[in-house]
N, C-alpha and C. Protein backbone atom coordinates (compact mmCIF):
# COMPACT_ATOMS: atom_id res chain seq x y z
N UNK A 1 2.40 62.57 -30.18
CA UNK A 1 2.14 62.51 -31.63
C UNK A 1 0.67 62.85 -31.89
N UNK A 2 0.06 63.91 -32.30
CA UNK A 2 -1.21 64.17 -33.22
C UNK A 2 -1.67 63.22 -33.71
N UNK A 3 -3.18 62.71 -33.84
CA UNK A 3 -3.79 62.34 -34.51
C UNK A 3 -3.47 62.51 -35.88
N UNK A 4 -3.73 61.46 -36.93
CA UNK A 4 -3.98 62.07 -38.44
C UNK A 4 -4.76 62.04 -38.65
N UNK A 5 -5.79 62.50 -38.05
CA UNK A 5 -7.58 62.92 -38.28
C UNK A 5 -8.05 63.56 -39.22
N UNK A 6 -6.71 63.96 -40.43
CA UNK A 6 -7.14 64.89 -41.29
C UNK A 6 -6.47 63.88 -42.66
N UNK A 7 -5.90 62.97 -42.32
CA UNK A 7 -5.54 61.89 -43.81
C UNK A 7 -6.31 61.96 -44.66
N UNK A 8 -5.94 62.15 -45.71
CA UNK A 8 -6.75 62.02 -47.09
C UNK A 8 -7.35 63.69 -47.19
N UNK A 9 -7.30 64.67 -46.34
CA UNK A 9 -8.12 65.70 -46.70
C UNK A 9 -7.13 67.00 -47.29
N UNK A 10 -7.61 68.07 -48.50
CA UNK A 10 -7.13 68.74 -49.01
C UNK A 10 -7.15 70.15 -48.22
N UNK A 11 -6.42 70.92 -47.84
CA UNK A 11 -6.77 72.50 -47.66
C UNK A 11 -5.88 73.17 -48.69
N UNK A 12 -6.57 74.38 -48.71
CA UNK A 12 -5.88 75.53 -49.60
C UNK A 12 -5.79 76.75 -48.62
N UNK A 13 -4.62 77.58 -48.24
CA UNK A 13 -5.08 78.11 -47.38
C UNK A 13 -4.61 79.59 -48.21
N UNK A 14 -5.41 80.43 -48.36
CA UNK A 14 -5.31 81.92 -49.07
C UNK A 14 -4.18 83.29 -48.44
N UNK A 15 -3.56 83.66 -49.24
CA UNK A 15 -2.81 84.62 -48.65
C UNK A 15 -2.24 85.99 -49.75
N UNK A 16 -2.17 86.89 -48.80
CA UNK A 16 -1.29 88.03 -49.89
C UNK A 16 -0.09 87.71 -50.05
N UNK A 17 -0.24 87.89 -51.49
CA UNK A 17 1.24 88.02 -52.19
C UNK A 17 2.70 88.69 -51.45
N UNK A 18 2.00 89.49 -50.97
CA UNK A 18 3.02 90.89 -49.46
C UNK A 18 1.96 91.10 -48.71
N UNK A 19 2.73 90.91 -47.46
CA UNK A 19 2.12 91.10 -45.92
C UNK A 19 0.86 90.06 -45.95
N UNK A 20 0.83 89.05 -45.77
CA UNK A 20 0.54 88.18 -45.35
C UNK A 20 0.42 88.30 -43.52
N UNK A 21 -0.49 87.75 -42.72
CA UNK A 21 0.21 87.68 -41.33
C UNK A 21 1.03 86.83 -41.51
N UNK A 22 2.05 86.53 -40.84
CA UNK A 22 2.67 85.27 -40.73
C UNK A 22 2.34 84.20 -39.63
N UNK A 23 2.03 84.53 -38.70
CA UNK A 23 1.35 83.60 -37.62
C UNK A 23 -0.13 82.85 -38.41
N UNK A 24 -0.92 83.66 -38.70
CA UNK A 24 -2.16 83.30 -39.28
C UNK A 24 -1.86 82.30 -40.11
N UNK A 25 -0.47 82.38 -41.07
CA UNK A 25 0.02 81.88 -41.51
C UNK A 25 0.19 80.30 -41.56
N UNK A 26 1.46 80.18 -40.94
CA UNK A 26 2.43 79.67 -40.56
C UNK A 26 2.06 78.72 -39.33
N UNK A 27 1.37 79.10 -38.18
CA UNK A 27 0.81 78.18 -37.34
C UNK A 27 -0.26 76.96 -37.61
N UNK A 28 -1.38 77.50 -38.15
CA UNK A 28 -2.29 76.70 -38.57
C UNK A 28 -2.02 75.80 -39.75
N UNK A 29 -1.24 75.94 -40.67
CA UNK A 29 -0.44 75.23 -41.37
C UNK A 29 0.05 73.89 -40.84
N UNK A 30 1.33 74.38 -39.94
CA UNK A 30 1.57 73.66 -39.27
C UNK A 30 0.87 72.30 -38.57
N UNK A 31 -0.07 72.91 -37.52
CA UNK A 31 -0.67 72.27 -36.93
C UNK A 31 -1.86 71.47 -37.90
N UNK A 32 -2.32 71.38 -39.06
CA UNK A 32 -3.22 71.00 -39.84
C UNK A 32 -2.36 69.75 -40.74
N UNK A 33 -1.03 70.28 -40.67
CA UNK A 33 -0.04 68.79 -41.96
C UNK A 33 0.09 68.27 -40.38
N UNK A 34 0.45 68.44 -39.76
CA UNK A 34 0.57 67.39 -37.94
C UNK A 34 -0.73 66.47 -38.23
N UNK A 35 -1.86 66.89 -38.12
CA UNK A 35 -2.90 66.34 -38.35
C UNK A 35 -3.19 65.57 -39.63
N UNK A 36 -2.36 65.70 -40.67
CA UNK A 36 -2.40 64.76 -41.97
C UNK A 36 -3.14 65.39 -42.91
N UNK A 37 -3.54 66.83 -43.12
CA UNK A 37 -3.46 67.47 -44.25
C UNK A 37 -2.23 67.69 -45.20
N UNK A 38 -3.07 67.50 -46.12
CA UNK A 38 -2.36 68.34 -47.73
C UNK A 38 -2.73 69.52 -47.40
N UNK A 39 -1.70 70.69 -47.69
CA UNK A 39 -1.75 72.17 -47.20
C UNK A 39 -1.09 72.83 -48.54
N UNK A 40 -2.11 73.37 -49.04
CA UNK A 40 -1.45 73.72 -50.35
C UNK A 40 -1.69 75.34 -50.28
N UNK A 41 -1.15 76.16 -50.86
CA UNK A 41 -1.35 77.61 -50.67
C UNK A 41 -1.68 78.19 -51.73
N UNK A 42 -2.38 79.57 -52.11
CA UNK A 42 -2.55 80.05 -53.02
C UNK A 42 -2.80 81.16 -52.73
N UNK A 43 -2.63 82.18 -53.97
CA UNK A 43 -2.30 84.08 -53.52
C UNK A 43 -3.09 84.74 -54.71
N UNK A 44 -2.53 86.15 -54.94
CA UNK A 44 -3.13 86.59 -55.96
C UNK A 44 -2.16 86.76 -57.19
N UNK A 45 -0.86 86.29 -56.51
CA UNK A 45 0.36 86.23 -57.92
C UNK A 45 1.17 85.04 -57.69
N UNK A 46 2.10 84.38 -57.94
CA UNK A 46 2.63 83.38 -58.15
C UNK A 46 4.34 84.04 -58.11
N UNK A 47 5.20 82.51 -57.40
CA UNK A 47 6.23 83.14 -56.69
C UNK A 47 6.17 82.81 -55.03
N UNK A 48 7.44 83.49 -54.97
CA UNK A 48 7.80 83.17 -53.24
C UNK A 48 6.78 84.43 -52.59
N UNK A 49 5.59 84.57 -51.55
CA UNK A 49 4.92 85.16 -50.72
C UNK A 49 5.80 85.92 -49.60
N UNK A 50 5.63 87.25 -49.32
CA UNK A 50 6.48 87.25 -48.19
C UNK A 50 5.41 88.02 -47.48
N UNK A 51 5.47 87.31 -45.95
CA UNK A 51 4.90 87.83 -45.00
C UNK A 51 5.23 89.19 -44.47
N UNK A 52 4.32 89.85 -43.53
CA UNK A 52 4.48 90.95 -43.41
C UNK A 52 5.80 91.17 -41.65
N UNK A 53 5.58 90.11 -41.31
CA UNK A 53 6.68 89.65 -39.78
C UNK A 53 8.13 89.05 -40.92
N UNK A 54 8.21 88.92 -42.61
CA UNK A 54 9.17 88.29 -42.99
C UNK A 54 9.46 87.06 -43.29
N UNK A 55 8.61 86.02 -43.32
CA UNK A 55 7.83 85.04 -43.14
C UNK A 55 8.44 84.72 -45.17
N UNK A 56 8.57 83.68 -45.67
CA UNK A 56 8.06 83.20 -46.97
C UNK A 56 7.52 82.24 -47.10
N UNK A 57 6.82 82.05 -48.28
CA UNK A 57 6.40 81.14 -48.79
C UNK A 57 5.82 80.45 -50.16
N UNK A 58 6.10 79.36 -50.67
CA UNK A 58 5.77 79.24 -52.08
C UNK A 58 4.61 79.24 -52.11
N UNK A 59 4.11 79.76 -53.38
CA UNK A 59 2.65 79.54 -53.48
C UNK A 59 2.50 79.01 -54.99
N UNK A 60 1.16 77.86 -54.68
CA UNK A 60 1.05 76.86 -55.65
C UNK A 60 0.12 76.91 -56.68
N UNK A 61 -1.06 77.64 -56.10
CA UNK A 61 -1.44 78.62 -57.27
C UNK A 61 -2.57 79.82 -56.96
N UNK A 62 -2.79 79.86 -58.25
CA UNK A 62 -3.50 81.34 -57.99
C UNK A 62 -4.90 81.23 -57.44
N UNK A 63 -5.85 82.20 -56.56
CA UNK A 63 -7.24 81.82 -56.39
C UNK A 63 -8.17 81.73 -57.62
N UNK A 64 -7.70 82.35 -58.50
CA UNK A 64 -8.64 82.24 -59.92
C UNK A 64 -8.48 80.39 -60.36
N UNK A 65 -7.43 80.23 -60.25
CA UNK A 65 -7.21 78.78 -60.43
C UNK A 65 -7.57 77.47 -59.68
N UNK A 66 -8.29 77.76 -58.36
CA UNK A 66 -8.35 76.71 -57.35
C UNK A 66 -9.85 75.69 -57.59
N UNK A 67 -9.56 74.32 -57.96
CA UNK A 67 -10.68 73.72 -58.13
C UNK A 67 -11.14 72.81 -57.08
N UNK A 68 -12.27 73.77 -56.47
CA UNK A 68 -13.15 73.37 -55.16
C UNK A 68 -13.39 71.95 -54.95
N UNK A 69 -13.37 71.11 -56.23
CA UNK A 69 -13.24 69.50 -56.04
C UNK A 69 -12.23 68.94 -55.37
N UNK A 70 -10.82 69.84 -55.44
CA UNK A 70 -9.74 69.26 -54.97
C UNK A 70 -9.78 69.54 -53.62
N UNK A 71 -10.40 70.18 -53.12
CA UNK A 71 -10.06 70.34 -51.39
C UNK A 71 -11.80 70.40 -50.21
N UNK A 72 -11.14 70.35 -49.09
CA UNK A 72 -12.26 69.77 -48.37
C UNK A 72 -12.51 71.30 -47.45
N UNK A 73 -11.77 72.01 -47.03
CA UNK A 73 -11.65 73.31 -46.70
C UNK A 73 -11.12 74.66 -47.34
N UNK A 74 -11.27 75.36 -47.71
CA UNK A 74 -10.83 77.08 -47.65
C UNK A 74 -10.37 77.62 -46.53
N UNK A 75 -9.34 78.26 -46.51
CA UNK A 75 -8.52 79.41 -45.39
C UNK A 75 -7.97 80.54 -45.81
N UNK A 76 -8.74 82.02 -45.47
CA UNK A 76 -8.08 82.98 -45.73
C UNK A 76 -7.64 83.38 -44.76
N UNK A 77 -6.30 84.11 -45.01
CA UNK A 77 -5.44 84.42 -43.75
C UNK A 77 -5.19 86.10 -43.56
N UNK A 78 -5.25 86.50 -42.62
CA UNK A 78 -5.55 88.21 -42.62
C UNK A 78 -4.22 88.79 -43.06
N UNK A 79 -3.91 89.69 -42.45
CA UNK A 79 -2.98 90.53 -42.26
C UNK A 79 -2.44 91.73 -43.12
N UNK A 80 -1.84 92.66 -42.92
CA UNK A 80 -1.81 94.53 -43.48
C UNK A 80 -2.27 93.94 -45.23
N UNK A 81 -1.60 93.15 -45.95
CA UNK A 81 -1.67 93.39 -47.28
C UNK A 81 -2.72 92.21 -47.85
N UNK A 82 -3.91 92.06 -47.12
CA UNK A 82 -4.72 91.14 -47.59
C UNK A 82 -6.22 91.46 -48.18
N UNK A 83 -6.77 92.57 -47.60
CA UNK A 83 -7.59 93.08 -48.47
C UNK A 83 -7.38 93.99 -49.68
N UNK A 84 -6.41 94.30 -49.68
CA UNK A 84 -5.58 94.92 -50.93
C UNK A 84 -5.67 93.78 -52.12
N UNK A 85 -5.32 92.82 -51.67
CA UNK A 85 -4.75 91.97 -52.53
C UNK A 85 -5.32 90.99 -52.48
N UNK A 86 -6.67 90.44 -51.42
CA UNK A 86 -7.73 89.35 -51.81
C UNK A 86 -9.52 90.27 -51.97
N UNK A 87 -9.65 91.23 -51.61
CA UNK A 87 -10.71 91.97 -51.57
C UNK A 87 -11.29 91.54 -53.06
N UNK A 88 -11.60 90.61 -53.59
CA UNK A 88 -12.12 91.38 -54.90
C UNK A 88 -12.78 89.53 -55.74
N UNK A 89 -13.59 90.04 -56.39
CA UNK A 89 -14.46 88.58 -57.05
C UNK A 89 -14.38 87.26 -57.28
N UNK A 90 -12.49 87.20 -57.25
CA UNK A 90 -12.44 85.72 -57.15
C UNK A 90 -12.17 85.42 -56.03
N UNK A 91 -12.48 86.14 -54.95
CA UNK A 91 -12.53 85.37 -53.62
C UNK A 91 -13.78 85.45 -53.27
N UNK A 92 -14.57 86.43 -53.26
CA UNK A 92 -15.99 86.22 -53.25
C UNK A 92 -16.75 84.66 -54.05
N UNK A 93 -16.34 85.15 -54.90
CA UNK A 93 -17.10 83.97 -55.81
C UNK A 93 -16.35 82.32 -55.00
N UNK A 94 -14.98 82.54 -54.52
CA UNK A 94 -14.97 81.52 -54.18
C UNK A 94 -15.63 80.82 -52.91
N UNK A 95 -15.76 82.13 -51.88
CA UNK A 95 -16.07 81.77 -50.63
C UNK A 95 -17.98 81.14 -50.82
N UNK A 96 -18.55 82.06 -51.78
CA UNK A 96 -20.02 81.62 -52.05
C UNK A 96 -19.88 80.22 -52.09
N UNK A 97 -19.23 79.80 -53.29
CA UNK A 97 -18.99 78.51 -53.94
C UNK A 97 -18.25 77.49 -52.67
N UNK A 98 -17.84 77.93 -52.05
CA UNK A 98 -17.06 77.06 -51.00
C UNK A 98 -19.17 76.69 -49.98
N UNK A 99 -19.23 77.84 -49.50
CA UNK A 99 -20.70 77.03 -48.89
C UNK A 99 -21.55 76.22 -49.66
N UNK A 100 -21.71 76.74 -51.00
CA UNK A 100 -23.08 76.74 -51.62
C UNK A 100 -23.00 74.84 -51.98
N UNK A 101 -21.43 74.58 -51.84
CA UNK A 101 -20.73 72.92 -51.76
C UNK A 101 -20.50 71.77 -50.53
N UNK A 102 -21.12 73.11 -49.12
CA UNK A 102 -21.07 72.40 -48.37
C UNK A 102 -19.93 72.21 -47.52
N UNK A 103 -18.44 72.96 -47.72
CA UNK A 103 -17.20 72.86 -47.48
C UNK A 103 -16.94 73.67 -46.52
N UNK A 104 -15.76 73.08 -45.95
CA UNK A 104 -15.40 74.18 -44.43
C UNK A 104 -14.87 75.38 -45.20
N UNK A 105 -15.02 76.66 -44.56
CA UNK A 105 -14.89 77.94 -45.04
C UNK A 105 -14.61 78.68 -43.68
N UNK A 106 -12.91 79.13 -43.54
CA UNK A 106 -12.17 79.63 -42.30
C UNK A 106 -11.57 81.22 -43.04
N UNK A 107 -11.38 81.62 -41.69
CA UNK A 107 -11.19 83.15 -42.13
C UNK A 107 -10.93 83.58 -41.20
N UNK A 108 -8.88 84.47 -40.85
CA UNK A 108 -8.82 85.03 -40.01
C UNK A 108 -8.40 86.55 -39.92
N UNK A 109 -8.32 87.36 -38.90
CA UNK A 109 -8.39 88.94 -38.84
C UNK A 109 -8.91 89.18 -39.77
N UNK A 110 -8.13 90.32 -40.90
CA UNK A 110 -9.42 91.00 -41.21
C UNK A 110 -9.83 90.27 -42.60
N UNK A 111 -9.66 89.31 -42.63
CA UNK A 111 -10.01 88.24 -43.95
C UNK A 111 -11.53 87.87 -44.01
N UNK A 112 -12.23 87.92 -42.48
CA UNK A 112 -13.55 87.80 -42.65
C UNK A 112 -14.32 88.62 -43.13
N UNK A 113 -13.91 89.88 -43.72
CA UNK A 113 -14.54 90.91 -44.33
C UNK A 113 -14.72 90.36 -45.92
N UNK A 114 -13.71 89.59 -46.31
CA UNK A 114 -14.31 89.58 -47.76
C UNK A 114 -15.02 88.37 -47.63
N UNK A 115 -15.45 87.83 -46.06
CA UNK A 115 -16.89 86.61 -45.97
C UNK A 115 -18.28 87.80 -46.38
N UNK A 116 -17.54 88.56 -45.20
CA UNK A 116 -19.22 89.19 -45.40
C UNK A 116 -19.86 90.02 -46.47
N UNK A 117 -18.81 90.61 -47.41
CA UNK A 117 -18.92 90.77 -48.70
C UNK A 117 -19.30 90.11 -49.44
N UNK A 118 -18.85 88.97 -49.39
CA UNK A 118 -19.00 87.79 -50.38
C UNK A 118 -20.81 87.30 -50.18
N UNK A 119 -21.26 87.73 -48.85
CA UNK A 119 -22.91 87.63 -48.51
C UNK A 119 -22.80 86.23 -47.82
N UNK A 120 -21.56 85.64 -47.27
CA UNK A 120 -21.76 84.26 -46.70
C UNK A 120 -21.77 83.91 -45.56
N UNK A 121 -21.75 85.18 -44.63
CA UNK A 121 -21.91 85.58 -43.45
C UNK A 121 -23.20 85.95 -42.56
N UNK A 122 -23.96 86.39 -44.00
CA UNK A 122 -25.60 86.65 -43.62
C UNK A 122 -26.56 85.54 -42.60
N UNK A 123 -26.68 86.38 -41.73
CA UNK A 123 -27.48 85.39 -40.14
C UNK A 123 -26.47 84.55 -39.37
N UNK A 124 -24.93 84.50 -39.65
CA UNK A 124 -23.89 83.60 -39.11
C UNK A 124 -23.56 84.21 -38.18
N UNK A 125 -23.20 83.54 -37.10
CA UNK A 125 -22.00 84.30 -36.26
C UNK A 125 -20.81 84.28 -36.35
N UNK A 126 -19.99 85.18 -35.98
CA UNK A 126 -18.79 85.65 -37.26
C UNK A 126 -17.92 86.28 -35.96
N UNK A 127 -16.54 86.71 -36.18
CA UNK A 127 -15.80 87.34 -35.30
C UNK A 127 -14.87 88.29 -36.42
N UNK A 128 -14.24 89.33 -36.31
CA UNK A 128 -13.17 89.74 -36.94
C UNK A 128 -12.05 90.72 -36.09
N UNK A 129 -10.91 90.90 -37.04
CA UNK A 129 -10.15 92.07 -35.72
C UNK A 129 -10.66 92.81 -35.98
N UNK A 130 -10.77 93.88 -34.90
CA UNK A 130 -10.87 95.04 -34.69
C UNK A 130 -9.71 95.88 -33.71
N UNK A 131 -9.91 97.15 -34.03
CA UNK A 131 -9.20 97.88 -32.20
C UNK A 131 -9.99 99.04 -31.81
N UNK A 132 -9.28 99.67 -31.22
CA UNK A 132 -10.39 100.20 -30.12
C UNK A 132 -10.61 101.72 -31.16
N UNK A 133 -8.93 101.94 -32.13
CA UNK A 133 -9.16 103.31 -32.80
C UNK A 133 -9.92 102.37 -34.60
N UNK A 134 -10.35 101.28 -34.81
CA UNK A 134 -11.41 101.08 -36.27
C UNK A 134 -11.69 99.95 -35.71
N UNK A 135 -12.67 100.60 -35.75
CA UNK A 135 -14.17 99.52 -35.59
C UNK A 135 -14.71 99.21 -37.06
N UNK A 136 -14.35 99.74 -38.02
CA UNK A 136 -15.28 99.43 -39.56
C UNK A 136 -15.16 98.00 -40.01
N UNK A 137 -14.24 97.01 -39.50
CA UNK A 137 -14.59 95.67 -40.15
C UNK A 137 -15.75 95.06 -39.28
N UNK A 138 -16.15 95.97 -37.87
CA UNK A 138 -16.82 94.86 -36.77
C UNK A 138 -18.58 95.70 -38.10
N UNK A 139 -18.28 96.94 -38.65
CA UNK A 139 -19.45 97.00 -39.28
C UNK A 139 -19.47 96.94 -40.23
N UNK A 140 -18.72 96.67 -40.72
CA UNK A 140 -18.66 96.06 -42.61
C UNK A 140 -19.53 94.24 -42.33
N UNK A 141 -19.00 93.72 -41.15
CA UNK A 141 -19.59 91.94 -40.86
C UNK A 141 -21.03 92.28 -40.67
N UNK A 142 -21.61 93.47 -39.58
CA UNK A 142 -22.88 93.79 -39.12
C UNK A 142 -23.72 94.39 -40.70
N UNK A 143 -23.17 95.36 -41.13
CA UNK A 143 -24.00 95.58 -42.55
C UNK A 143 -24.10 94.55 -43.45
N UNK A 144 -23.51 93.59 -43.45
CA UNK A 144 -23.84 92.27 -43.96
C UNK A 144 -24.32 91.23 -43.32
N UNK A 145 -24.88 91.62 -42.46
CA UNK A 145 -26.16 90.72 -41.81
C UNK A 145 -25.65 89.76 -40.75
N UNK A 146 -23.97 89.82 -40.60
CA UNK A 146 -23.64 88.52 -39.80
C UNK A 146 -23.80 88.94 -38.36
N UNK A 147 -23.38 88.06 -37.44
CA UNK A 147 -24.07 88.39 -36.09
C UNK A 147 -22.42 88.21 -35.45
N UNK A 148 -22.05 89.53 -35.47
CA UNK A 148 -20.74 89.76 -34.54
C UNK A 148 -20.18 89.35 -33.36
N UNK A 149 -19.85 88.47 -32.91
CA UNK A 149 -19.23 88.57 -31.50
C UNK A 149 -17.54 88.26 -31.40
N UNK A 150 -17.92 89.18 -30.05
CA UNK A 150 -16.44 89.68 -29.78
C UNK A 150 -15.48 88.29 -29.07
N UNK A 151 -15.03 88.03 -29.99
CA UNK A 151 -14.60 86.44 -28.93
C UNK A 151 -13.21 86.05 -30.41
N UNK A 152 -12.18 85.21 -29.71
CA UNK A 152 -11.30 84.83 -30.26
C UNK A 152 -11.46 84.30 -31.91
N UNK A 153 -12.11 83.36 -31.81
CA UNK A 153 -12.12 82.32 -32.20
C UNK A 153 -14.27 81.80 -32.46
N UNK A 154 -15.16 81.64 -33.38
CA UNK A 154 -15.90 81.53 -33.54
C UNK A 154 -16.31 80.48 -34.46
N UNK A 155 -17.36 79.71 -34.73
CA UNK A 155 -17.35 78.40 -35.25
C UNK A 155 -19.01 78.56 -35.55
N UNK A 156 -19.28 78.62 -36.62
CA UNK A 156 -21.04 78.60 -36.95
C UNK A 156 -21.20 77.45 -38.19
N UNK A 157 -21.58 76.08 -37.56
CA UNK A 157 -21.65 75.28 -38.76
C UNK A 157 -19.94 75.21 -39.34
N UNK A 158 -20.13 75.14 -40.55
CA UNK A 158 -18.93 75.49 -41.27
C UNK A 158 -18.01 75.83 -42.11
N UNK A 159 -18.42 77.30 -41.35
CA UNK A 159 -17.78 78.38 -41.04
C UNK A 159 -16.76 78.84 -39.62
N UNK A 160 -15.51 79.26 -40.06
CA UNK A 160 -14.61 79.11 -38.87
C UNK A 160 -14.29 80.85 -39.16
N UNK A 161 -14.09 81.83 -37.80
CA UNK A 161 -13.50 82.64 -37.90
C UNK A 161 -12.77 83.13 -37.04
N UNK A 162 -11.57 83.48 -37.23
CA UNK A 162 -10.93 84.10 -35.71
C UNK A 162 -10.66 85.30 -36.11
N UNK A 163 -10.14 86.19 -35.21
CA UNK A 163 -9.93 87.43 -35.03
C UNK A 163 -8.00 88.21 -34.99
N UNK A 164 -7.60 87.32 -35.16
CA UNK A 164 -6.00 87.54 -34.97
C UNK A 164 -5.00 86.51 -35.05
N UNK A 165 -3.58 87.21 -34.86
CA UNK A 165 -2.57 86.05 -34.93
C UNK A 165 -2.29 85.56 -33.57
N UNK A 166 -3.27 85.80 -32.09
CA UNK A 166 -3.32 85.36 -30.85
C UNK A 166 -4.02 84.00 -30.87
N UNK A 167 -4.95 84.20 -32.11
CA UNK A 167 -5.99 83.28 -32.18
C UNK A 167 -5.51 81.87 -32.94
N UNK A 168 -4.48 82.03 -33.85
CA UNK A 168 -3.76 81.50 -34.85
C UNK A 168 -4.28 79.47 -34.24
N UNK A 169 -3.75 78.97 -33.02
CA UNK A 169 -3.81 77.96 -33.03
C UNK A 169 -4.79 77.55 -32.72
N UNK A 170 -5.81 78.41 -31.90
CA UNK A 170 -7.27 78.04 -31.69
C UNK A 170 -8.25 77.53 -32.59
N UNK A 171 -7.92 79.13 -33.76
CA UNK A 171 -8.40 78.86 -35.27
C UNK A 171 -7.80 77.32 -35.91
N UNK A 172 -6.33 77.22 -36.11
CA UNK A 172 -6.15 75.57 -36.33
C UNK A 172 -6.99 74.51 -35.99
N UNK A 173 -7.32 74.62 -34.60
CA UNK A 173 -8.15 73.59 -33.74
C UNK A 173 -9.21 73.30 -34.36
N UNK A 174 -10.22 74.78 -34.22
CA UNK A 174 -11.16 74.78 -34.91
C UNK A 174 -11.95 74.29 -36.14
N UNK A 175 -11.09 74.43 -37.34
CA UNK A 175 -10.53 74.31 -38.50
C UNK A 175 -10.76 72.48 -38.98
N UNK A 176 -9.64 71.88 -37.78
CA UNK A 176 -10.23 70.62 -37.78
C UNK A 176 -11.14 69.52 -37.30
N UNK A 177 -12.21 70.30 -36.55
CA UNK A 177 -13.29 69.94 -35.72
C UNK A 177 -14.62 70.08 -36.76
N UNK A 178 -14.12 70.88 -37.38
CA UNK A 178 -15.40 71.40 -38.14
C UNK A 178 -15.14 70.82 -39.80
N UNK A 179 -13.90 70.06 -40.21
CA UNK A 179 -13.62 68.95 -41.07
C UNK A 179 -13.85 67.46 -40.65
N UNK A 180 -14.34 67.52 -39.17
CA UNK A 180 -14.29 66.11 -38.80
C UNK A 180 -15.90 65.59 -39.67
């Protein structure tokens, strides 16, 4: 049986409306209500979410709508249809607002790109996917000042980032170490 090391604490964890990862998903979820989170979700439209592996999920509300009082962490979750569909000011503005409060702020594959956009990455160490044929998110993190390394799973203060849906439960782990 898990600890409930996370009783009483709120997450919101961010996703595309379509193509979502679903592991990024779906694992850390998991493993975070085990631990005694509230796991509440939110997208850029409202409705059932469907992952890009096929995956659903309800979503409870929108990121324009999420009030940073109610939760103790942020989680954006990567995958094909997520910078499409989180790339853009109210996730910026939220991720600023998530540090500038002091709050855990997680981000996996290529979801850490709208960290380093957002400028909340600047002097951090940071991880994102990459492959061997695009490298542009490892320099979209570097032109924004964060300090890249190539590793699963990365933890600066708190700030959590992983790099994939390999990373999915590591990132969980993470996630709640850095809420403790």
């Amino acid at each position: 049986m898990a600890e409930k090391n996370l009783k009483e604490k709120s997450i919101v964890m961010i996703i595309a409306f379509r193509d979502f990862r679903d592991a990024e998903y779906f694992v850390p979820k998991e493993i975070l209500e085990a631990a005694g989170a509230e796991v509440k979700t939110a997208s850029n439209k409202k409705g059932t979410a469907i992952g890009a592996d096929g995956g659903d999920t309800e979503v409870d509300l929108l990121v324009s709508e999420i009030n940073l009082a109610d939760f103790a962490a942020i989680v954006f979750v990567g995958g094909p249809g997520c910078l499409g569909a989180l790339d853009n000011e109210d996730s910026c503005k939220l991720a600023r607002e998530t540090i500038s409060q002091n709050k855990v702020l997680a981000s996996i594959c290529i979801s850490p790109v709208i960290l380093a956009k957002a400028g909340v990455l600047k002097g951090k160490k940071a991880t994102v996917w990459s492959s061997p044929m695009d490298k542009v998110p490892v320099r979209i993190l570097e032109e924004n000042e964060a300090i890249y390394q190539d590793k699963s799973v990365v933890a600066d203060g708190k700030i959590v980032t992983a790099n994939g849906p390999a990373a999915a439960e590591k990132f969980a782990k993470a996630i709640i170490t850095a809420l403790k």
